[in-house]
Protein backbone atom coordinates (compact mmCIF):
# COMPACT_ATOMS: atom_id res chain seq x y z
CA UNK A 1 -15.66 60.76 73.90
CA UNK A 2 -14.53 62.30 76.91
CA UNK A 3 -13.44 66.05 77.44
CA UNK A 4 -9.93 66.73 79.02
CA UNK A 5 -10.98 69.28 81.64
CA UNK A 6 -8.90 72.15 80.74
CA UNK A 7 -10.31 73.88 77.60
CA UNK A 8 -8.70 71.62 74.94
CA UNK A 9 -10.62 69.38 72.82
CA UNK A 10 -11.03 65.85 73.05
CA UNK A 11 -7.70 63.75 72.79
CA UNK A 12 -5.23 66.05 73.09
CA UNK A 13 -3.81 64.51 76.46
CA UNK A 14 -2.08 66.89 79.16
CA UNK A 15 -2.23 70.41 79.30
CA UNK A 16 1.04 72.61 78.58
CA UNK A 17 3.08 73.31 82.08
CA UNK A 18 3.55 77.14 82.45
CA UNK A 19 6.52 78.44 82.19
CA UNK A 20 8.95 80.61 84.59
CA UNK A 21 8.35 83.88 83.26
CA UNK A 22 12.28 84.84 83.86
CA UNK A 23 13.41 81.68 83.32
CA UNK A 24 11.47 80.18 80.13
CA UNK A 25 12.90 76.75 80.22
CA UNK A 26 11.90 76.16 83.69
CA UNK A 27 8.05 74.28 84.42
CA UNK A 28 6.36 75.52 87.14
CA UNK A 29 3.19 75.32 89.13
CA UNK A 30 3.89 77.95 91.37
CA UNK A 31 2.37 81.93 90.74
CA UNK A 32 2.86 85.69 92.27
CA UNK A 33 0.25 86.32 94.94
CA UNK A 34 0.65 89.75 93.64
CA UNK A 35 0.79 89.62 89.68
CA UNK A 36 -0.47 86.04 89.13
CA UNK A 37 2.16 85.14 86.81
CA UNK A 38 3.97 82.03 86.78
CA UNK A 39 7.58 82.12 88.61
CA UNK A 40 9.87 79.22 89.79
CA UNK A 41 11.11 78.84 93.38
CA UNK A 42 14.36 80.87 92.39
CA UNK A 43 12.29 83.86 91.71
CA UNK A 44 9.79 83.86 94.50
CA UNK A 45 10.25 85.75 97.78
CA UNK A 46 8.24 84.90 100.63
CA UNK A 47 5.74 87.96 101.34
CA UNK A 48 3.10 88.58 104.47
CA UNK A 49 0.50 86.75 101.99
CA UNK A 50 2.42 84.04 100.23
CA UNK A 51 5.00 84.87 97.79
CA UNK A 52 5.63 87.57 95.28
CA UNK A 53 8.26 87.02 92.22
CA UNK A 54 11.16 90.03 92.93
CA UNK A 55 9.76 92.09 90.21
CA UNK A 56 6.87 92.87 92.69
CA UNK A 57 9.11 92.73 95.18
CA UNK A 58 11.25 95.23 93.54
CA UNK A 59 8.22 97.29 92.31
CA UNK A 60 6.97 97.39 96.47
CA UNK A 61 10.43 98.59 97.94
CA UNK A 62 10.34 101.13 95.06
CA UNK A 63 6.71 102.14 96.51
CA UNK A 64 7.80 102.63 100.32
CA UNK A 65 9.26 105.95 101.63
CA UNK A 66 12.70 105.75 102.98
CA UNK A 67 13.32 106.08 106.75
CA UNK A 68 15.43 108.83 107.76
CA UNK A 69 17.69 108.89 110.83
CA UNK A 70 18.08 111.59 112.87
CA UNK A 71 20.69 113.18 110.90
CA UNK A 72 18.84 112.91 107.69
CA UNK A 73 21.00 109.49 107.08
CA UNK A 74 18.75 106.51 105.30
CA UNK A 75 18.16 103.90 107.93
CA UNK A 76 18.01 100.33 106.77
CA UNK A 77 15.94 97.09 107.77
CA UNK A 78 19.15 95.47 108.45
CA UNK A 79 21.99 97.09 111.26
CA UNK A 80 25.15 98.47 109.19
CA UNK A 81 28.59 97.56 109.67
CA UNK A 82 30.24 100.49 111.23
CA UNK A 83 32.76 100.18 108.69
CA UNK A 84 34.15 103.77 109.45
CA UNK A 85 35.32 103.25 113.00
CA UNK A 86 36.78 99.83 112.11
CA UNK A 87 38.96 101.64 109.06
CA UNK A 88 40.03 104.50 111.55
CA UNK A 89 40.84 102.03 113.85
CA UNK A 90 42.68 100.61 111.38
CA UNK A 91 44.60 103.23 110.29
CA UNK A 92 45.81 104.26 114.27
CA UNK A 93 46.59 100.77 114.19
CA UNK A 94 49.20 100.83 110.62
CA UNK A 95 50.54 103.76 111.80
CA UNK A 96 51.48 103.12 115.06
CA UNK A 97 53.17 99.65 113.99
CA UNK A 98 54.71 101.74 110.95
CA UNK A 99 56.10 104.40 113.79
CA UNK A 100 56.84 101.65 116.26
CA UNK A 101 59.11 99.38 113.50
CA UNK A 102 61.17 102.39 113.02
CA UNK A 103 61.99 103.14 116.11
CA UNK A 104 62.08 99.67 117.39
CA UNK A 105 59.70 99.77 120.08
CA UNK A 106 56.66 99.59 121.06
CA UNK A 107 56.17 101.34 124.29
CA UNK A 108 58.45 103.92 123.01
CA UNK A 109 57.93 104.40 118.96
CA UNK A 110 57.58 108.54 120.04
CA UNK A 111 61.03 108.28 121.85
CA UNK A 112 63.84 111.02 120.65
CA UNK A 113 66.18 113.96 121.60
CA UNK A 114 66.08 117.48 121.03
CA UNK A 115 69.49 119.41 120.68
CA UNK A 116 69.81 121.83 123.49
CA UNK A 117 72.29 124.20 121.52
CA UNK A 118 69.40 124.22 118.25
CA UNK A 119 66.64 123.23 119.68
CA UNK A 120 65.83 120.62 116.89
CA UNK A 121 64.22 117.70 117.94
CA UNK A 122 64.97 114.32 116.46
CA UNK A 123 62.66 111.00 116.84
CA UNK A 124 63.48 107.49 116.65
CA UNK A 125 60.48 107.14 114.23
CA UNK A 126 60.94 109.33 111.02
CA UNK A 127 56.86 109.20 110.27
CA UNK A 128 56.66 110.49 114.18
CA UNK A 129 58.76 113.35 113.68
CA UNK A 130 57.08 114.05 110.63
CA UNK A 131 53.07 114.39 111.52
CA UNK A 132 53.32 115.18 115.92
CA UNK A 133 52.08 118.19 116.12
CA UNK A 134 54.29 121.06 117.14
CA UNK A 135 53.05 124.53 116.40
CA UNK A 136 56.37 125.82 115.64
CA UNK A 137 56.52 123.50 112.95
CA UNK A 138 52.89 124.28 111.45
CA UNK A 139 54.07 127.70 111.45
CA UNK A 140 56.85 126.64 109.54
CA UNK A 141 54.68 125.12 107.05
CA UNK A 142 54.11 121.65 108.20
CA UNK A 143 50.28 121.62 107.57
CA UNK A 144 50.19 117.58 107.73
CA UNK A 145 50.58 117.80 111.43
CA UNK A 146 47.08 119.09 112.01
CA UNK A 147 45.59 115.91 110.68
CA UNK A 148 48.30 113.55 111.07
CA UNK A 149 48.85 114.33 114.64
CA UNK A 150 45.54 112.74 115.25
CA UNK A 151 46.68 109.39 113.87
CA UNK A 152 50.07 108.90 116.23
CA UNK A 153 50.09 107.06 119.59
CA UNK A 154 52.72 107.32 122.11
CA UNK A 155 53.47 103.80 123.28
CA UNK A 156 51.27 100.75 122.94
CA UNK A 157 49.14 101.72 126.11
CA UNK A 158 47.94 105.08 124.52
CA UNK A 159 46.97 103.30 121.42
CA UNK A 160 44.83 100.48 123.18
CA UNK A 161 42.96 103.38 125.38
CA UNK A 162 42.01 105.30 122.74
CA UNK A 163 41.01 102.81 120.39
CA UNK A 164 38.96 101.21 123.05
CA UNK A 165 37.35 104.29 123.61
CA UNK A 166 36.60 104.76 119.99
CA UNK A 167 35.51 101.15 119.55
CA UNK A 168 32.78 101.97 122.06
CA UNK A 169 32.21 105.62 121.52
CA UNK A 170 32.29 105.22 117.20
CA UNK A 171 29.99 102.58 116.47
CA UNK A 172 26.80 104.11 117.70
CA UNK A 173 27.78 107.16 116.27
CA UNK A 174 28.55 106.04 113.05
CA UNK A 175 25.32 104.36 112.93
CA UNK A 176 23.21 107.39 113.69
CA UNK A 177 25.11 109.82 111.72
CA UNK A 178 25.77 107.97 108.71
CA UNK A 179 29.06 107.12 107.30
CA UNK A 180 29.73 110.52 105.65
CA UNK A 181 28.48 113.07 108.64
CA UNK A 182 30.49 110.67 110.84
CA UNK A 183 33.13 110.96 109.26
CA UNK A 184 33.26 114.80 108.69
CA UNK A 185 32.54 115.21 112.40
CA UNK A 186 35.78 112.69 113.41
CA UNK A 187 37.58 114.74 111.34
CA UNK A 188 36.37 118.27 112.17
CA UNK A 189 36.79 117.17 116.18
CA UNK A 190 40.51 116.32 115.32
CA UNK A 191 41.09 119.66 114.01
CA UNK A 192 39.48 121.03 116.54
CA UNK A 193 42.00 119.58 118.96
CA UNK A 194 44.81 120.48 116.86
CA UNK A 195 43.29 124.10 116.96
CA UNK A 196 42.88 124.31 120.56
CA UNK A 197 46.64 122.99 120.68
CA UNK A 198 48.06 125.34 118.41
CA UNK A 199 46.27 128.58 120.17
CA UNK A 200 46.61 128.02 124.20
CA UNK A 201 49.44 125.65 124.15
CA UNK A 202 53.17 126.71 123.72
CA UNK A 203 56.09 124.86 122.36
CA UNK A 204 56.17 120.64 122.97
CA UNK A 205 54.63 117.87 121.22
CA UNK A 206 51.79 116.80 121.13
CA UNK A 207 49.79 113.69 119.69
CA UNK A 208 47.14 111.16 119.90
CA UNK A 209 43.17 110.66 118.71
CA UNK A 210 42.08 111.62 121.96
CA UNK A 211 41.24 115.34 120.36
CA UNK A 212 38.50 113.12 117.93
CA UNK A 213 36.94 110.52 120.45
CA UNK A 214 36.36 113.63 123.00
CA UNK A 215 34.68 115.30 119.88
CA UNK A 216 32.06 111.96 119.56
CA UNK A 217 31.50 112.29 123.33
CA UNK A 218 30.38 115.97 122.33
CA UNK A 219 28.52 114.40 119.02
CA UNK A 220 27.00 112.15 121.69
CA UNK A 221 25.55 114.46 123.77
CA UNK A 222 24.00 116.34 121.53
CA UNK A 223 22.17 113.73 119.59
CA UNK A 224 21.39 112.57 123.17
CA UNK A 225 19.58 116.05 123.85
CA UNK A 226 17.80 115.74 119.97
CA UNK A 227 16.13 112.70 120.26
CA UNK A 228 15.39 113.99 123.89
CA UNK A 229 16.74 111.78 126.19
CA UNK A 230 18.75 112.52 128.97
CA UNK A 231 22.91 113.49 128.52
CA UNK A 232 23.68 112.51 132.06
CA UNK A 233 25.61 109.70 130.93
CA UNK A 234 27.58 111.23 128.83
CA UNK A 235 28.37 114.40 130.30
CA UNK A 236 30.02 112.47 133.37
CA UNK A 237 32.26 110.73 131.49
CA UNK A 238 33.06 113.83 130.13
CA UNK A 239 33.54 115.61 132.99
CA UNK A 240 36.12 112.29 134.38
CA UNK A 241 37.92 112.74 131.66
CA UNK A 242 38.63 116.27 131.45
CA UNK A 243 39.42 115.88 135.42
CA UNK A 244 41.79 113.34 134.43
CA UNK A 245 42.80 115.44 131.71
CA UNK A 246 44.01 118.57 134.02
CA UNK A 247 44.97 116.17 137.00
CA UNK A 248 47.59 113.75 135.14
CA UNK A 249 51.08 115.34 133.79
CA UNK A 250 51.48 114.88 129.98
CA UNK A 251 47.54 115.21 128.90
CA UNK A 252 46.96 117.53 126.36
CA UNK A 253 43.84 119.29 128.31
CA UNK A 254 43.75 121.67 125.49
CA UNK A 255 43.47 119.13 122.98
CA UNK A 256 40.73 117.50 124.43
CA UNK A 257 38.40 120.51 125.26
CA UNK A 258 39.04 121.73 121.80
CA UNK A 259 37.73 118.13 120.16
CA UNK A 260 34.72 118.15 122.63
CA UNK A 261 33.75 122.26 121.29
CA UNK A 262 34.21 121.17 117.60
CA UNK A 263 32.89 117.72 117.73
CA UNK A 264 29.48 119.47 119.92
CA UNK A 265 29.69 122.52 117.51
CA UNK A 266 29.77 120.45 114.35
CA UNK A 267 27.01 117.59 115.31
CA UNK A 268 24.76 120.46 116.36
CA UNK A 269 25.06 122.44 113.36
CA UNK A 270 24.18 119.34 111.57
CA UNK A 271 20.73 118.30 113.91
CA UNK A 272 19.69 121.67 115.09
CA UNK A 273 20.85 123.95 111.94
CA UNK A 274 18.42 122.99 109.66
CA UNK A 275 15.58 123.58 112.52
CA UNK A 276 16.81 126.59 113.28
CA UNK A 277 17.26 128.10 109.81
CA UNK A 278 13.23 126.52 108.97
CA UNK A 279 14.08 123.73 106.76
CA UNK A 280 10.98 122.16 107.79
CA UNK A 281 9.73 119.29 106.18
CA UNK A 282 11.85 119.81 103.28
CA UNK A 283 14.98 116.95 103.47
CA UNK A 284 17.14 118.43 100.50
CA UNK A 285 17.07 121.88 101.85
CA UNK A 286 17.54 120.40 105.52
CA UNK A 287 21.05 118.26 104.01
CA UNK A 288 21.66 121.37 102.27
CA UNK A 289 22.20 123.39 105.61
CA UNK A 290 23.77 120.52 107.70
CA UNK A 291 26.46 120.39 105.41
CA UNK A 292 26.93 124.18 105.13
CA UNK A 293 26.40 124.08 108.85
CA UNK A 294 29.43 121.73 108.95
CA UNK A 295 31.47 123.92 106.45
CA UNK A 296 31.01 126.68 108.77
CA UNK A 297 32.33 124.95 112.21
CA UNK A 298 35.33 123.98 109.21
CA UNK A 299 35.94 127.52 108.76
CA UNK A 300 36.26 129.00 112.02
CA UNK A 301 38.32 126.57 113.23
CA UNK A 302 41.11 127.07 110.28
CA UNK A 303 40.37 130.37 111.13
CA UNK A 304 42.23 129.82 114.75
CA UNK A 305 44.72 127.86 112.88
CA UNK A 306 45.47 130.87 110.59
CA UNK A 307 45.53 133.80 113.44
CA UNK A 308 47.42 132.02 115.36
CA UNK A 309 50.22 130.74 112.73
CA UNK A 310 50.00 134.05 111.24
CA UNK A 311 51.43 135.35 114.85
CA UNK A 312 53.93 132.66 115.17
CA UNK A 313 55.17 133.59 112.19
CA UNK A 314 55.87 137.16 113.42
CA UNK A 315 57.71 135.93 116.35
CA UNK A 316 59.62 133.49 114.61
CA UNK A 317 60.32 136.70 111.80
CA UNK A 318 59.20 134.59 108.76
């Protein structure tokens, strides 16, 4: 008699093949580095040493301290879509192709009259006349210009430019922000152009997301100066475009300058806020003030809004 080699007793042929431990019905030779247990190709991941089955691999990633960007944003092993800039892209996009099929042009979808004897204005493009921003009109009541403003183009030309710009300008941002502080500081640096508008500029229209890319240029700068590298870059195209801005008729300087101060005022409340109020090491405390830091820069720039509607509606006697 002969014994089988693997603890049985004499005659009773091949050992028993383990067994997947997720998958029972599956033989396998193959074991966790890390637990030892049996696992099938399906549930192995390859590891520095070998493989681990994704429980460990589960249990590890569980084990490892997130990295935080500089915003406080979770930074992944893998580069994010900048899925924000492509949807605001997007949406400039819909709406100027909404504006421009109602009006029936493209390098005119902003084109209209205004009635010299009333001094109503009508546009070609019913969603145009609705959301340009005219502070008159705010005054009046028509809040959804403040925002919606920021979402018009005049003519296909204006559209490309500024989604270029944003194209370049938004993905980095985006991707150092995170999605949500990205998107609060886009938004913020749009009503910070509209705020701008509505105090230092009179009557006209005005429109465009220049106001919101000029606001990234500030968010730029100052992440720039965080992570302490050199704003050079930046501030000269900055300072082109405000030249350009005050040299070429029809530029809303206003509503550029006033997206650069909220877009810089907003991004630095969110980096340098929780430093400066001695957040320290502490991360929920630290989100905690960026976003109360952000709430602020919301604040006093409604509070332009509101002075200066409030005296607009004393001239207008309403």
């Amino acid at each position: 008699m002969t014994n089988p080699g693997w603890g049985g007793t004499p005659g009773e042929g091949v050992p028993p093949q383990p067994r997947c431990v997720r998958h029972p019905d599956r033989p396998t030779a193959l074991s966790c580095n890390r637990c030892g247990r049996p696992a099938c190709p399906d549930c192995l991941r390859e590891a520095s040493v070998g493989y681990q089955c994704v429980d460990c691999v589960a249990a590890g990633q569980r084990d490892v301290r997130p990295v935080r960007g500089v915003a406080g944003n979770t930074v992944t092993a893998t580069r994010p879509r900048p899925i924000v800039t492509y949807t605001l892209m997007g949406i400039n996009i819909l709406v100027f192709l909404v504006t421009a099929l109602q009006a029936k042009s493209l390098m005119d979808n902003g084109g209209g009259f205004v009635n010299r004897f009333t001094g109503v204005a009508t546009f070609d493009s019913p969603l145009f006349g609705s959301w340009v921003l005219s502070p008159y009109d705010v005054a009046g009541g028509d809040w959804i210009r403040l925002l919606g403003s920021g979402f018009l183009h005049f003519g296909l030309l204006h559209l490309a430019v500024n989604m270029f710009a944003l194209y370049i300008l938004g993905r980095d941002t985006e991707l150092i922000l995170g999605r949500a502080r990205y998107v609060a500081v886009y938004m913020i640096s749009l009503l910070g152009g509209s705020a701008s508008v509505m105090a230092f500029e009179g009557g006209g229209f005005t429109a465009g997301a220049s106001g919101a890319i000029f606001g990234i240029m500030g968010a730029q700068a100052v992440i720039l100066l965080k992570l302490r590298r050199s704003p050079a870059p930046v501030i000269g195209v900055i300072a082109l475009n405000v030249i350009i801005s005050v040299s070429l008729p029809g530029i809303s300087f206003w509503g550029h300058l006033g997206g650069l101060v909220a877009g810089a005022a907003a991004t630095a409340a969110l980096l340098y806020g929780p430093q400066w109020l001695g957040a320290g090491q502490d991360r929920d405390k630290a989100v905690r003030i960026g976003w109360i830091g952000l709430a602020a820069v919301t604040a006093v720039t409604m509070g332009v809004i509101g002075m200066r509607v409030a005296q607009l509606r004393g001239e207008l006697g309403l």
